[in-house]
Protein backbone atom coordinates (compact mmCIF):
# COMPACT_ATOMS: atom_id res chain seq x y z
CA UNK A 1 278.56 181.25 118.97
CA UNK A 2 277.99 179.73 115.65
CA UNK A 3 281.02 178.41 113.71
CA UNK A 4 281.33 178.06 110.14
CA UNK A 5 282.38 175.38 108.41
CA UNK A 6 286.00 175.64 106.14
CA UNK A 7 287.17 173.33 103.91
CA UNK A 8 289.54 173.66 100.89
CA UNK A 9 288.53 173.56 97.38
CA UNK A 10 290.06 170.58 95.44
CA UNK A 11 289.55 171.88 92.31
CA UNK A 12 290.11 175.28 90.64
CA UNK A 13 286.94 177.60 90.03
CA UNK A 14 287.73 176.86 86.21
CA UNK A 15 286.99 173.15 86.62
CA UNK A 16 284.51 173.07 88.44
CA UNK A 17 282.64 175.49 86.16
CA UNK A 18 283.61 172.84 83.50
CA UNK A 19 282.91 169.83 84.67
CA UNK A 20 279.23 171.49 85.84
CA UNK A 21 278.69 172.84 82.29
CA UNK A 22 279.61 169.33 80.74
CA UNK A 23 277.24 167.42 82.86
CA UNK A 24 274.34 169.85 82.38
CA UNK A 25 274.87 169.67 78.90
CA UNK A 26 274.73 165.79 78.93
CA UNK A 27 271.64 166.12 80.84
CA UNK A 28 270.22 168.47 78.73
CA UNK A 29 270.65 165.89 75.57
CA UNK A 30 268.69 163.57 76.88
CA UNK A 31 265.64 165.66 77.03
CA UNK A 32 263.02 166.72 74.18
CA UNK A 33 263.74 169.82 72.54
CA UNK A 34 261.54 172.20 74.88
CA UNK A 35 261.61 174.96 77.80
CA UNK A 36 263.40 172.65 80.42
CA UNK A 37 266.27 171.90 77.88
CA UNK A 38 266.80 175.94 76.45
CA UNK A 39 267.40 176.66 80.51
CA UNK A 40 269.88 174.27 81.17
CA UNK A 41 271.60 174.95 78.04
CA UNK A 42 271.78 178.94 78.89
CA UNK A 43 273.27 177.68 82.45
CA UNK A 44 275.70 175.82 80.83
CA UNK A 45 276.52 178.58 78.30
CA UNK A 46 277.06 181.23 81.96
CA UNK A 47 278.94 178.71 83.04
CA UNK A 48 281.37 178.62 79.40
CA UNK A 49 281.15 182.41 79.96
CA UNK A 50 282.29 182.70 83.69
CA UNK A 51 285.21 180.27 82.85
CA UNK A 52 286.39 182.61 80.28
CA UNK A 53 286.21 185.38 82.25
CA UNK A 54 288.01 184.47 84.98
CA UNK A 55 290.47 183.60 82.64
CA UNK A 56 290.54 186.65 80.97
CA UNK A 57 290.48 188.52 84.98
CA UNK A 58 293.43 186.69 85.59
CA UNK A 59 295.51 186.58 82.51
CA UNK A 60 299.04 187.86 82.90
CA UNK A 61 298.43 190.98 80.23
CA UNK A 62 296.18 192.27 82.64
CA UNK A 63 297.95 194.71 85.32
CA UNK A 64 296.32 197.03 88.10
CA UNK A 65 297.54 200.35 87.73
CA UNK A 66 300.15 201.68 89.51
């Protein structure tokens, strides 16, 4: 039987979606203005994107219904 592997996350979803958006942009700066630089722009705008959604998920205003 195969086991898998658990570990616990250090940091929150919210930075690491942060920190990965930041270095893509940095890498993305260093390239010429092209195809390759648009896509990892875009990922690093999903990644802006998913950060504020999770905050907006998990903001206190929100309830589930009761």
């Amino acid at each position: 039987m195969q086991h898998r592997r658990r570990f616990k996350e250090t940091e929150s979803i919210q930075d690491r979606l942060a920190s990965f958006a930041k270095s893509v942009r940095e890498k993305a700066s260093l390239l010429a203005p092209g195809a390759e630089q648009n896509e990892l722009l875009r990922k690093a705008r999903q990644a802006d994107i998913a950060v504020h959604f999770d905050e907006w998920a998990n903001s206190p205003g929100l309830q589930r219904p009761k």
